[in-house]
C-alpha atoms as a PDB file:
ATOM      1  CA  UNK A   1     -21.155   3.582  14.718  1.00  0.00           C
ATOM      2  CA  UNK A   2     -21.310   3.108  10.786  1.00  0.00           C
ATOM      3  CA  UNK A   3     -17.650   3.194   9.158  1.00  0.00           C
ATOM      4  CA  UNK A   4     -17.700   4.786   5.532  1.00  0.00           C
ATOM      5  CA  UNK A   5     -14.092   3.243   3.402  1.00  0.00           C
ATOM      6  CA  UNK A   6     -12.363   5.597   0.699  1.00  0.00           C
ATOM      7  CA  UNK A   7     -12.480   3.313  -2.192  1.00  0.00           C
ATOM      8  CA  UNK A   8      -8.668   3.415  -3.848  1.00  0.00           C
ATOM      9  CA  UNK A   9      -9.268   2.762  -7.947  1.00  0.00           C
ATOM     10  CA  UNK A  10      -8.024   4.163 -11.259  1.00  0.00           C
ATOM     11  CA  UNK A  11     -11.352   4.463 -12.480  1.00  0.00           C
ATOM     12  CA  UNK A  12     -11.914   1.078 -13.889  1.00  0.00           C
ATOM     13  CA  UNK A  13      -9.945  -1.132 -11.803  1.00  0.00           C
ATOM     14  CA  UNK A  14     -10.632  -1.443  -7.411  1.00  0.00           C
ATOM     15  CA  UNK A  15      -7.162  -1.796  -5.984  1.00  0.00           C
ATOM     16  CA  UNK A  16      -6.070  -4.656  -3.958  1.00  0.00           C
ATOM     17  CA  UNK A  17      -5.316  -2.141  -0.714  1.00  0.00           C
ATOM     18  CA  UNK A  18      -9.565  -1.056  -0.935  1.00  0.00           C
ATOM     19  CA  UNK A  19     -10.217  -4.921   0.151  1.00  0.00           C
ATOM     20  CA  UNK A  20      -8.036  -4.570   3.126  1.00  0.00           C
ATOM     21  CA  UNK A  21      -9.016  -1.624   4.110  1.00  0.00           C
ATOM     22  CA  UNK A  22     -12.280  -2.537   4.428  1.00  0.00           C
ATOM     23  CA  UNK A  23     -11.295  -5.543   6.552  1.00  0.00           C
ATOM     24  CA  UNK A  24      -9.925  -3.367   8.903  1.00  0.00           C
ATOM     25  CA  UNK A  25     -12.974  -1.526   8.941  1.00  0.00           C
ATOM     26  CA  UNK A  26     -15.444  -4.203   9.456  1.00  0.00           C
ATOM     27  CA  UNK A  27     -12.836  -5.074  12.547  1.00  0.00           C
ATOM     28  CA  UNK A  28     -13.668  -1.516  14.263  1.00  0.00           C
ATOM     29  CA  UNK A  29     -17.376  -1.228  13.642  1.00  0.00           C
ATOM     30  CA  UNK A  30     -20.429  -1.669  11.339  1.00  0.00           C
ATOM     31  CA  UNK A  31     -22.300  -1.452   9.310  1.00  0.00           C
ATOM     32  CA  UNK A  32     -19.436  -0.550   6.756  1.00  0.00           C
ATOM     33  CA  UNK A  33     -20.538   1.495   3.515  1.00  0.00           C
ATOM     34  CA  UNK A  34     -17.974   2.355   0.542  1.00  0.00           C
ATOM     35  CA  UNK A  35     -17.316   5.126  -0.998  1.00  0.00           C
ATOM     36  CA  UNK A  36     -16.343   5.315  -4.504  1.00  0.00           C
ATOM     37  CA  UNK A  37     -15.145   8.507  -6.198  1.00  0.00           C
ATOM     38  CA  UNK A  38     -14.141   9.280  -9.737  1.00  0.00           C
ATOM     39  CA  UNK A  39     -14.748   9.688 -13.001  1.00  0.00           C
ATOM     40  CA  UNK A  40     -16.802   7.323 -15.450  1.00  0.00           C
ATOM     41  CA  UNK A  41     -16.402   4.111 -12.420  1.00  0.00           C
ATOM     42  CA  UNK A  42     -19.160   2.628 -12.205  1.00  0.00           C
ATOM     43  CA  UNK A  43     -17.750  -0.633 -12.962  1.00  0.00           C
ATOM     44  CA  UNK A  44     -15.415   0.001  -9.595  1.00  0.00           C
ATOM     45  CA  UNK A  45     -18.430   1.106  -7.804  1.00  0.00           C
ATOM     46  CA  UNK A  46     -20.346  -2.548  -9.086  1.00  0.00           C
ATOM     47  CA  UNK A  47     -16.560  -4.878  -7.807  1.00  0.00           C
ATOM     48  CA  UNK A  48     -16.932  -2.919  -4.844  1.00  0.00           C
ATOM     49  CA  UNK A  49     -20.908  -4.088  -4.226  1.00  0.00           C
ATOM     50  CA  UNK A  50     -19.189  -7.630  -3.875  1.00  0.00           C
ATOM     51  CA  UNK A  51     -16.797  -7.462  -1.293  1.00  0.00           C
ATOM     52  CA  UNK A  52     -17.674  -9.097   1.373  1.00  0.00           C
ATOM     53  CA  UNK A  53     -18.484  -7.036   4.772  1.00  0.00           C
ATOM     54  CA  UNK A  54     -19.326  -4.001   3.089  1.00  0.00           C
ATOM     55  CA  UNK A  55     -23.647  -3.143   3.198  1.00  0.00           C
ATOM     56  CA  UNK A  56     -23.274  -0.111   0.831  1.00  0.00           C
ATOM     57  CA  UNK A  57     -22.314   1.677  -1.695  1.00  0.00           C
ATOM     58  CA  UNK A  58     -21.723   5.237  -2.352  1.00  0.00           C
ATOM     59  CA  UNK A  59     -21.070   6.495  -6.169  1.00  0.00           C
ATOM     60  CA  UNK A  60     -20.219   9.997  -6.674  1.00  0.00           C
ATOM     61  CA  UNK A  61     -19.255   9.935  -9.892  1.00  0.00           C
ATOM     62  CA  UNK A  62     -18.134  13.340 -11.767  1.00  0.00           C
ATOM     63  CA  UNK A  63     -15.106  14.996 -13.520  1.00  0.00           C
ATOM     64  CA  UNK A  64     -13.819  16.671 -11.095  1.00  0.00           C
ATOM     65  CA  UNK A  65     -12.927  13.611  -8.445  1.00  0.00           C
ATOM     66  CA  UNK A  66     -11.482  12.000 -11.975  1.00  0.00           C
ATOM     67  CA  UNK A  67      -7.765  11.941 -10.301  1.00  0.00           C
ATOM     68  CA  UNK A  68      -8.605  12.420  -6.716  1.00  0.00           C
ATOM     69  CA  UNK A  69      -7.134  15.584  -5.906  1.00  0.00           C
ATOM     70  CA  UNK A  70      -7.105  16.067  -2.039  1.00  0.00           C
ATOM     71  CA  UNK A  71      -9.068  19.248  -2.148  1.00  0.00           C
ATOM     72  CA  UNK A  72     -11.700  18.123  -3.970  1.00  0.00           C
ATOM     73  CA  UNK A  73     -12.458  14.472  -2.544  1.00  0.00           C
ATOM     74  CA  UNK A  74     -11.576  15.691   1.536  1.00  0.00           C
ATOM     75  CA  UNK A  75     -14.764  18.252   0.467  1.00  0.00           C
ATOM     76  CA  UNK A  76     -16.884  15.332  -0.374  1.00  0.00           C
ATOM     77  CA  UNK A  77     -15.674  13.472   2.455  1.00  0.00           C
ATOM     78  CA  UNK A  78     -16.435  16.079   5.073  1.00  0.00           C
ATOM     79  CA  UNK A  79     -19.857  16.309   3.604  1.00  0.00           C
ATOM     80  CA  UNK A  80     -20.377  12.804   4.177  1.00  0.00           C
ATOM     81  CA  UNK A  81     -19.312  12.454   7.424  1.00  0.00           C
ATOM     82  CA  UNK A  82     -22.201  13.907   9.510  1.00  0.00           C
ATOM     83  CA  UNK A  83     -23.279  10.498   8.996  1.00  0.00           C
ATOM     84  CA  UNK A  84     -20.222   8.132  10.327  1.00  0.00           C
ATOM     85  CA  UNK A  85     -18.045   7.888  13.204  1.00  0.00           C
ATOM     86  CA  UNK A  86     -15.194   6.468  11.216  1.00  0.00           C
ATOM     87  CA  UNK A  87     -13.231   7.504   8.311  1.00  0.00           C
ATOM     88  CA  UNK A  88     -10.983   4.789   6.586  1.00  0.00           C
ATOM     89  CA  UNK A  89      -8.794   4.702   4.052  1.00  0.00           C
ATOM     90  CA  UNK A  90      -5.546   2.348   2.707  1.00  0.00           C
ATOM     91  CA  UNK A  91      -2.435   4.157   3.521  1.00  0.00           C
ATOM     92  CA  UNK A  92      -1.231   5.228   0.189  1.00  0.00           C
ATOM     93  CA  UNK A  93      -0.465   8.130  -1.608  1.00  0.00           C
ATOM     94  CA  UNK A  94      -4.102   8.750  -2.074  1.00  0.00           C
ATOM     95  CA  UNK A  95      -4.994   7.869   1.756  1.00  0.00           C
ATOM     96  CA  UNK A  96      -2.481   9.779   2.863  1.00  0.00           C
ATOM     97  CA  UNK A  97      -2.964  12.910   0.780  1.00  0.00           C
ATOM     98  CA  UNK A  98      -6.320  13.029   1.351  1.00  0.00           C
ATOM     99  CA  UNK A  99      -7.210  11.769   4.830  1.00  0.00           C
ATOM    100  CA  UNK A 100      -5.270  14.468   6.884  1.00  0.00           C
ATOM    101  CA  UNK A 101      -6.996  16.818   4.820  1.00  0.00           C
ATOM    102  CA  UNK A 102     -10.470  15.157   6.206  1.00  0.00           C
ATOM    103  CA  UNK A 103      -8.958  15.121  10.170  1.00  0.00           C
ATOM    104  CA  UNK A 104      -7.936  18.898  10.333  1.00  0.00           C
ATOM    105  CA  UNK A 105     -11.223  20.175   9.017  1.00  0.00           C
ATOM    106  CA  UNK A 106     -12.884  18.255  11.294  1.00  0.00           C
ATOM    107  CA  UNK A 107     -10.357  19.025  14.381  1.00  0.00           C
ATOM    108  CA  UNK A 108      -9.636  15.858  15.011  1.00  0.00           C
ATOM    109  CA  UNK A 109      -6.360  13.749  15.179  1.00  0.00           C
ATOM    110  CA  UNK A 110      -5.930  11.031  12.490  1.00  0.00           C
ATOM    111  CA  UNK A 111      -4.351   7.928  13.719  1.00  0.00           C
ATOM    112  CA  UNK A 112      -2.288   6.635  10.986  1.00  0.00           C
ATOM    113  CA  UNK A 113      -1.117   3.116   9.825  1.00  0.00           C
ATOM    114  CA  UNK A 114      -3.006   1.115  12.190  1.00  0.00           C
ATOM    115  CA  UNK A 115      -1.559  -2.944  11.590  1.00  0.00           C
ATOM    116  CA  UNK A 116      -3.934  -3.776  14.821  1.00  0.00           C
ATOM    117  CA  UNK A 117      -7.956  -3.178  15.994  1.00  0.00           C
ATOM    118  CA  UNK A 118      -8.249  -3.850  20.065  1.00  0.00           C
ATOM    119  CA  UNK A 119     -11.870  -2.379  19.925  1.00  0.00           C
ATOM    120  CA  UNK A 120     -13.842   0.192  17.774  1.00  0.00           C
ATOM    121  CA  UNK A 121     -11.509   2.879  19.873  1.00  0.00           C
ATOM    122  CA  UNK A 122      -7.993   1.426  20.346  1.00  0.00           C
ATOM    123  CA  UNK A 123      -5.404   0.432  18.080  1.00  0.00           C
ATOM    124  CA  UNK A 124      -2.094  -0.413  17.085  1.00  0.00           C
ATOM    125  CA  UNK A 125       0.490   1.272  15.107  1.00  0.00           C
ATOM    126  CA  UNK A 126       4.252   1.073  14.448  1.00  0.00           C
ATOM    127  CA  UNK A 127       6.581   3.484  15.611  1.00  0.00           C
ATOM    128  CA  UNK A 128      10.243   4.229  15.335  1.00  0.00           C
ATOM    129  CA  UNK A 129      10.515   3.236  12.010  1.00  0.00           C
ATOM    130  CA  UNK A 130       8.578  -0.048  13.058  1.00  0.00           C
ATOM    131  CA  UNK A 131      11.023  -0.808  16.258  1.00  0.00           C
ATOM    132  CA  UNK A 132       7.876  -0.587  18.504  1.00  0.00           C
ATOM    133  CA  UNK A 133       3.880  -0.913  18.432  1.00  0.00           C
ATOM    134  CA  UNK A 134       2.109   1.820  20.108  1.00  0.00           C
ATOM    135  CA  UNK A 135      -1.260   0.907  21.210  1.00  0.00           C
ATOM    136  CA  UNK A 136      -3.363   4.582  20.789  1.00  0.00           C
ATOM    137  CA  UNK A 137      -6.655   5.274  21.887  1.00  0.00           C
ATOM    138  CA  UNK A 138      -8.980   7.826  20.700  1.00  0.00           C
ATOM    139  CA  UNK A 139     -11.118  10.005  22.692  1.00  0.00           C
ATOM    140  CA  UNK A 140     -13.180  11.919  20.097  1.00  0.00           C
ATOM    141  CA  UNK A 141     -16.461  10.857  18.908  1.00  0.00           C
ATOM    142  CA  UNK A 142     -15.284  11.107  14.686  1.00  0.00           C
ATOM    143  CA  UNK A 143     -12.642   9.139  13.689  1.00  0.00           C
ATOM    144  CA  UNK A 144     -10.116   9.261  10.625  1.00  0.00           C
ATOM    145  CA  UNK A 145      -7.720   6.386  10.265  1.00  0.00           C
ATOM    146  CA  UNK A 146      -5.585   5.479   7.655  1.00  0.00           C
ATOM    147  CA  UNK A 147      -4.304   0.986   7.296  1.00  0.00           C
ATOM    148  CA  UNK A 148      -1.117  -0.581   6.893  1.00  0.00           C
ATOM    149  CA  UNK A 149      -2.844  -2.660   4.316  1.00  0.00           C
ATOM    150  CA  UNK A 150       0.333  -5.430   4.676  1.00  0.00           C
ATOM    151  CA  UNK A 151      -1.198  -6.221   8.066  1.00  0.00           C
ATOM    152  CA  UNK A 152      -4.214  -7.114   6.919  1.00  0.00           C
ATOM    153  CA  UNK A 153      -6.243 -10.005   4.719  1.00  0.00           C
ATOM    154  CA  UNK A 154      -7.776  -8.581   1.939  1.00  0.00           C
ATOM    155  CA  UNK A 155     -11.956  -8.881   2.052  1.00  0.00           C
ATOM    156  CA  UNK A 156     -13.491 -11.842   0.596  1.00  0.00           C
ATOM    157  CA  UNK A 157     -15.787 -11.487  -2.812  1.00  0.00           C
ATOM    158  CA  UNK A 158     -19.463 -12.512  -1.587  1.00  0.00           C
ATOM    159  CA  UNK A 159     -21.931 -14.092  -4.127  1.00  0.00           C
ATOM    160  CA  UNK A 160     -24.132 -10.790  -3.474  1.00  0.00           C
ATOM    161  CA  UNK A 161     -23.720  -7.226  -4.027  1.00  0.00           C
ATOM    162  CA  UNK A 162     -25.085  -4.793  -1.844  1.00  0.00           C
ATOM    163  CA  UNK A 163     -26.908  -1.731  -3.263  1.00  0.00           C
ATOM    164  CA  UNK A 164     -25.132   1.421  -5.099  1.00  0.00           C
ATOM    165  CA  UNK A 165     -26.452   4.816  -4.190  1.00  0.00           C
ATOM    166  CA  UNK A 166     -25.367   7.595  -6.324  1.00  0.00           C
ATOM    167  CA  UNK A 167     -24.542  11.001  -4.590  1.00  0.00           C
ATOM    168  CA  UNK A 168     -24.198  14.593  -5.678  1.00  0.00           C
ATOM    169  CA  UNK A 169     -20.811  15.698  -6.129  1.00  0.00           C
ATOM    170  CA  UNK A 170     -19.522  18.676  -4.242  1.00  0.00           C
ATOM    171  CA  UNK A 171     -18.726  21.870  -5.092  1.00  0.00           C
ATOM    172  CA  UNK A 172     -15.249  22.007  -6.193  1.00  0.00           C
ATOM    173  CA  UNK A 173     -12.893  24.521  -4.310  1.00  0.00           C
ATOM    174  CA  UNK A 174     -10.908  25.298  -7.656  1.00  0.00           C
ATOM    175  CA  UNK A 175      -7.943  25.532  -5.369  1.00  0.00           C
ATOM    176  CA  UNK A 176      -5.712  22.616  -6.933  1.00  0.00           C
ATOM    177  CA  UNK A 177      -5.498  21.583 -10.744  1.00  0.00           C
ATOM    178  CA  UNK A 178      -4.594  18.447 -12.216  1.00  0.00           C
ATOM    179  CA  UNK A 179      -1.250  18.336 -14.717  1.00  0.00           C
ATOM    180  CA  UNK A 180      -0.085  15.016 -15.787  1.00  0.00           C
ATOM    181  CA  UNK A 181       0.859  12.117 -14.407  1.00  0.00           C
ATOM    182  CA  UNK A 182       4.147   9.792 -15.404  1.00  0.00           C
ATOM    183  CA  UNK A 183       3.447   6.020 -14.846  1.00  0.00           C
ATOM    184  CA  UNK A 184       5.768   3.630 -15.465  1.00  0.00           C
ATOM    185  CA  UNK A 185       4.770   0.844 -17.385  1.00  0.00           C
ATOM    186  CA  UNK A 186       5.737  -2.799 -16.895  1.00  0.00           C
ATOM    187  CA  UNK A 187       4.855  -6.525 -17.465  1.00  0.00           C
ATOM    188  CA  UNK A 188       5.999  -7.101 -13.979  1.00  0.00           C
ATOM    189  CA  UNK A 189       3.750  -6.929 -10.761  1.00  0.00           C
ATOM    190  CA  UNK A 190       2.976  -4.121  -9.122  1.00  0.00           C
ATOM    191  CA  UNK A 191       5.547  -3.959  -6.123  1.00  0.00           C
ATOM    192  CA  UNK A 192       3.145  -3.402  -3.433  1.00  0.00           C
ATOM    193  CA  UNK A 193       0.790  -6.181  -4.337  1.00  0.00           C
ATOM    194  CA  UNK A 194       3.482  -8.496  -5.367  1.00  0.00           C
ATOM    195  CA  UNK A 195       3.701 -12.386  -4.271  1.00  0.00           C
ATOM    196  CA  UNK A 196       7.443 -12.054  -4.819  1.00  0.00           C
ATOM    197  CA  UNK A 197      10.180  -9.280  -4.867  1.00  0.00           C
ATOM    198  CA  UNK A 198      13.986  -9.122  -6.127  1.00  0.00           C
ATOM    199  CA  UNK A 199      15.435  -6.158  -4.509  1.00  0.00           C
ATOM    200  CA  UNK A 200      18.479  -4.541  -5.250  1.00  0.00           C
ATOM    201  CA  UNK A 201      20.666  -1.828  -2.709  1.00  0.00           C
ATOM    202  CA  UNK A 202      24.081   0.247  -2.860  1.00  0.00           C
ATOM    203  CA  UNK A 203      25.850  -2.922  -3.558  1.00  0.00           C
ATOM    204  CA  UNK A 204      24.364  -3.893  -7.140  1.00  0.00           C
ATOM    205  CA  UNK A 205      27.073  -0.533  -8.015  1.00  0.00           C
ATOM    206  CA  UNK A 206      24.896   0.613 -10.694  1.00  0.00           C
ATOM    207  CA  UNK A 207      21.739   0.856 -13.010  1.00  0.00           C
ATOM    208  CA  UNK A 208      22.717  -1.493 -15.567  1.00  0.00           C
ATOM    209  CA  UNK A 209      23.634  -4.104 -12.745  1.00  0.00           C
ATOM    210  CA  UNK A 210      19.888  -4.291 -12.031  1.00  0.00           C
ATOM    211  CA  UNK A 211      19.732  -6.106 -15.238  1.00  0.00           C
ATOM    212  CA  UNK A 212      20.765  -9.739 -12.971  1.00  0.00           C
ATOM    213  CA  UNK A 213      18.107  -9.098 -10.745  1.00  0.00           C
ATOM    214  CA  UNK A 214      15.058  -8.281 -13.561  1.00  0.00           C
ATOM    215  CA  UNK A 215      15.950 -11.363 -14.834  1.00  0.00           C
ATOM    216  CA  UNK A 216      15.721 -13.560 -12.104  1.00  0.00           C
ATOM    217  CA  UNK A 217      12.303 -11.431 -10.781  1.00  0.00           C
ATOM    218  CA  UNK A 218      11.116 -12.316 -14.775  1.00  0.00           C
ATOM    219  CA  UNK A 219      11.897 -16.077 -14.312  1.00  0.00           C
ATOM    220  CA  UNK A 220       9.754 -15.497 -10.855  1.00  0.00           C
ATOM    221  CA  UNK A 221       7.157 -13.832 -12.046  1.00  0.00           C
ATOM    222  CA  UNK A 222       8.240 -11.177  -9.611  1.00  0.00           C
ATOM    223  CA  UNK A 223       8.461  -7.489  -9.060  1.00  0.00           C
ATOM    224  CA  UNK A 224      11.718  -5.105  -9.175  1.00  0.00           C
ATOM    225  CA  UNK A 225      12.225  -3.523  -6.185  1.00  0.00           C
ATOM    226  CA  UNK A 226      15.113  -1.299  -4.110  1.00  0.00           C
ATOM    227  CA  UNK A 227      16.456   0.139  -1.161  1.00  0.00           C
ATOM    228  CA  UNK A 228      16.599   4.068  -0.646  1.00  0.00           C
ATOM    229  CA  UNK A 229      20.133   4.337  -1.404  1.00  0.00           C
ATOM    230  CA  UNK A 230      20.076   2.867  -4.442  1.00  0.00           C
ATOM    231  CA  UNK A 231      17.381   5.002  -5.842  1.00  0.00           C
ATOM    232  CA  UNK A 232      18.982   8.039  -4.527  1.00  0.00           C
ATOM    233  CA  UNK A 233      22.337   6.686  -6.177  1.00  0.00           C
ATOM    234  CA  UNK A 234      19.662   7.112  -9.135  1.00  0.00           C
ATOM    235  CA  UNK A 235      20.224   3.390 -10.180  1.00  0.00           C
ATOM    236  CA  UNK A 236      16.512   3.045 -10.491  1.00  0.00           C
ATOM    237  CA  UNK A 237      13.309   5.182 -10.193  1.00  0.00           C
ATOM    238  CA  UNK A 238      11.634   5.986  -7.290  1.00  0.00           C
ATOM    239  CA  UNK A 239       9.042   3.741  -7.503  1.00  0.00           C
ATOM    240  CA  UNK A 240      11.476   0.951  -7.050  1.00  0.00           C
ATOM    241  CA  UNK A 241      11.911   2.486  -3.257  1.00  0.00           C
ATOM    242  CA  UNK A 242      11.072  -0.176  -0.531  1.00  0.00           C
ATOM    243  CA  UNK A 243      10.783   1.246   2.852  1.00  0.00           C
ATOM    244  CA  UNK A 244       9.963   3.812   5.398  1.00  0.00           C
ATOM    245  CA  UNK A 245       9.946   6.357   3.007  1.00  0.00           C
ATOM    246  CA  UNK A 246       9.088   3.934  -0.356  1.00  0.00           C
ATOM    247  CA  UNK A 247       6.212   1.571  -0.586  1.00  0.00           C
ATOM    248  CA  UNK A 248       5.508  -0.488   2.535  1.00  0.00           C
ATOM    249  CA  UNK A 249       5.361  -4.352   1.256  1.00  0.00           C
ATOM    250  CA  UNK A 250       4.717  -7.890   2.856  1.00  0.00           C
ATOM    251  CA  UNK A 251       5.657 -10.733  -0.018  1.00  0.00           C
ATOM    252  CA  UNK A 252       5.493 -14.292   0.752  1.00  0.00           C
ATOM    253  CA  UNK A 253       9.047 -14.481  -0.695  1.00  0.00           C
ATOM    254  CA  UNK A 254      11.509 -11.356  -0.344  1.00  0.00           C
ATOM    255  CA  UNK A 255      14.843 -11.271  -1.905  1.00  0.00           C
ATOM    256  CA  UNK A 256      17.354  -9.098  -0.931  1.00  0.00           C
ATOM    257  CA  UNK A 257      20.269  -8.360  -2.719  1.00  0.00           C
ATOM    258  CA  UNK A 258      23.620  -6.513  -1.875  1.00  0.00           C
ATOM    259  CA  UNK A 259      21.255  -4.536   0.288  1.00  0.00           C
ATOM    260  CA  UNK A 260      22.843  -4.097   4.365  1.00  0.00           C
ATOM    261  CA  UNK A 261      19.575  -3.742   5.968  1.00  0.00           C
ATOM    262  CA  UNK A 262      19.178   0.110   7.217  1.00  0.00           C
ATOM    263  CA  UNK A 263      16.228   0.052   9.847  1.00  0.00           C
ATOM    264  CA  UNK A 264      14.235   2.461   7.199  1.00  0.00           C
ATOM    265  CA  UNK A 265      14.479  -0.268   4.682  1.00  0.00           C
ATOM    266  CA  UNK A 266      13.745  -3.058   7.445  1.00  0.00           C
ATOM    267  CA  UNK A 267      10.557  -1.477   8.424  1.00  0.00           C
ATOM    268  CA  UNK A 268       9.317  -2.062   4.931  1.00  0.00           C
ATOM    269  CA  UNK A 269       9.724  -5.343   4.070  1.00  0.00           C
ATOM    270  CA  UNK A 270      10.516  -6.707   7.704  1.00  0.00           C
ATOM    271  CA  UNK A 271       6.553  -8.995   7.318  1.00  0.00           C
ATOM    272  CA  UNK A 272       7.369 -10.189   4.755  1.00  0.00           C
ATOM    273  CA  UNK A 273       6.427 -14.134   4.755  1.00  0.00           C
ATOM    274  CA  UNK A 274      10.328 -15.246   3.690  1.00  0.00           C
ATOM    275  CA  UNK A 275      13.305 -12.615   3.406  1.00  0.00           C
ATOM    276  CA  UNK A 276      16.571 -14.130   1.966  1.00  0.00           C
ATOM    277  CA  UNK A 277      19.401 -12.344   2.003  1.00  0.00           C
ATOM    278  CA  UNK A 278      22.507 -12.130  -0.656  1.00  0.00           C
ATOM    279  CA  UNK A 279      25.458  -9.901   0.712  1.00  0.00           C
ATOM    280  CA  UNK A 280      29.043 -10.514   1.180  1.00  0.00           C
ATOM    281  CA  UNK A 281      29.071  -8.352   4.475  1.00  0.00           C
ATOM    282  CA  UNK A 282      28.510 -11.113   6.873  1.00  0.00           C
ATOM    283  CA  UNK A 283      28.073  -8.051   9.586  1.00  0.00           C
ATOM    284  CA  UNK A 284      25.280  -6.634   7.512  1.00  0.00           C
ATOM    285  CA  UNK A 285      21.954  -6.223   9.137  1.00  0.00           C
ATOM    286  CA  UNK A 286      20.085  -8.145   6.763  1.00  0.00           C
ATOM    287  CA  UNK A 287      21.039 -11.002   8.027  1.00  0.00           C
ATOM    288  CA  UNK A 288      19.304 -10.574  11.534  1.00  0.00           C
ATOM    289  CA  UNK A 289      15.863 -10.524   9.949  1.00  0.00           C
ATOM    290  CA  UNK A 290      16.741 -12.532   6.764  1.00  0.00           C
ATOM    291  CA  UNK A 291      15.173 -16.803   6.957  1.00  0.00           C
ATOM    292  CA  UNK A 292      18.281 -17.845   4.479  1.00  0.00           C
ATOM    293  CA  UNK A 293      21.242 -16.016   4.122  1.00  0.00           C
ATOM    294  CA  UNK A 294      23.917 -16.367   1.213  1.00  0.00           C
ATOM    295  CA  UNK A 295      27.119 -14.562   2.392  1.00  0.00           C
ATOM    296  CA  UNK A 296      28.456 -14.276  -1.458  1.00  0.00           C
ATOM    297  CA  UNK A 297      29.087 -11.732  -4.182  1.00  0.00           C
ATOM    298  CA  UNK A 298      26.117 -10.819  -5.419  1.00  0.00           C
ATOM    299  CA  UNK A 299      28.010 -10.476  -9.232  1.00  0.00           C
ATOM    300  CA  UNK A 300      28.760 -14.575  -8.772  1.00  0.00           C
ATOM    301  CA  UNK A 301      25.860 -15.574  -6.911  1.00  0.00           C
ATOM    302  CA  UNK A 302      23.042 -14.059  -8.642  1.00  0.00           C
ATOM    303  CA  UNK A 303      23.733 -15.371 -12.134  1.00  0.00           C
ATOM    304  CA  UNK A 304      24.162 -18.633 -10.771  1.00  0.00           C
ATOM    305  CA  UNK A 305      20.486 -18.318  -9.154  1.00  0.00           C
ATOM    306  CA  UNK A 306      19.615 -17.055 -12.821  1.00  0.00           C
ATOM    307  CA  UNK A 307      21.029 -20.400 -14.687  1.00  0.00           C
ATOM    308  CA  UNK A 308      19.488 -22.528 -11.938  1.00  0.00           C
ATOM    309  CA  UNK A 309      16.187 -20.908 -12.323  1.00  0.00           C
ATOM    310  CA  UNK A 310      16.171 -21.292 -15.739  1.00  0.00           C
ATOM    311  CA  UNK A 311      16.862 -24.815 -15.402  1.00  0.00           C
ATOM    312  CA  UNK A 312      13.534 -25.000 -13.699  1.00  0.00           C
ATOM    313  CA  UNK A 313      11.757 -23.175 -16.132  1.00  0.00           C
ATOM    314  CA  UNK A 314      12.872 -25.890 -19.100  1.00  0.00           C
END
């Protein structure tokens, strides 16, 4: 009933979401291997031999699974799975890119975001924009299952690695071709592995407004975040999105600002440890799932916060 893990890395660096993933893994079954693919990572393949639950490695390491196009790795995958029952993976763009791939080839349904393991064949999932758990069971032998990596711990490091075997990469389907990619670059956290978030909606009124908030996340050590409609108002990048439809976080400390609280938004920062809430709208529906709530203008209370904070910080 061995579980093989799709390692998530940018060839030199294991992300934070791999170690939770392979929690959930070592929930539904064992023994749990690894599999990292990419390009020049064996470094990533070496982190990996020290987390904690995992008994192998797998390196298939070539040029072609460099960015992880879905074509080529759900090939490799499929290969490899005459050997597991389960196929897990983080639920990012990566997971869920390449995972479906994995579950149609092999005619089976994927069951997607589990935050729950009951047993090596039932789970839980949120549904209706996280209103309600469904509890799923599967009924086929394979398995493909992607994590809500907020719901669970992230794997321990143990004081011993496990072995490394290196596999031959697959033939690649030429059927996809890699372009570019545009990363933003900041000093700030990454927003879905951030301890703390400032996030901004509709009512911060525009871009240059966000300015307040990037300085209090700065004094915080925190990450920039916001709500659908103010990336769609185009007052920040998409990456800023928190949500259904953005990144799925779970902070210990949540701050949200002039944001009401639209259920897509809620069901992406609703575990989060602490949500405070900022918003004049004393109706607003942040304020049902906020811990502290500041019914203020955000343009008076937040530079207050700001002077406050930087009280702290002398």
């Amino acid at each position: 009933m061995s579980v093989l893990v799709l390692a998530e890395h940018n060839n030199n660096k294991l992300n934070e979401a791999t170690k939770k993933a392979v929690t959930a893994a070592c929930q539904i079954s064992n023994p749990v291997h690894i599999i990292i693919a990419g390009d020049g990572c064996k470094n990533v393949a070496k982190d990996a031999s020290y987390i904690s639950g995992v008994d192998k490695v797998l390196l298939a390491d070539d040029v072609m699974y460099k960015n992880m196009l879905g074509e080529v790795t759900s090939n490799l995958l499929l290969d490899l799975m005459g050997n597991y029952k389960y196929l897990v993976a983080a639920a990012t763009t990566n997971g869920k890119n390449i995972l479906p791939r994995v579950a149609a080839s092999m005619d089976v349904s994927q069951i997607s975001e589990i935050i729950s393991v009951i047993d090596g064949k039932t789970f839980q999932r949120p549904i209706y924009a996280g209103n309600a758990i469904a509890t799923v069971e599967s009924t086929t032998e394979k398995n493909v299952i992607t994590v809500r990596t907020t719901a669970f711990e992230a794997a321990k490091q143990s004081e011993k690695n496990v072995g490394i075997e290196e596999i031959n990469a697959t033939t690649n389907p030429q059927l996809s071709e890699f372009i570019e990619e545009k990363v933003s670059s900041s000093e700030r956290p990454e927003l879905a592995s951030a301890g703390v978030i400032v996030s901004g909606g509709r009512g911060m009124q525009s871009g240059d407004n966000f300015k307040l908030l990037e300085s209090v996340a700065d004094r915080l050590g925190a990450a920039v975040g916001a709500s659908r409609a103010a990336v769609d108002a185009g007052f920040v990048p998409n990456e800023y999105q928190v949500g259904q439809t953005g990144k799925v976080v779970a902070p210990e400390l949540y701050i949200a600002v002039g944001i009401s609280g639209a259920i897509q938004h809620l069901a992406g920062m609703k575990d989060s440890k602490v949500i405070v809430a900022i918003n004049k709208d004393e109706e607003a529906p942040i304020f049902e799932v906020a811990d502290y709530g500041l019914i203020a203008d955000l343009f008076e209370a937040v530079p207050e916060f700001d002077k406050e904070l930087e009280k702290i910080k002398k």
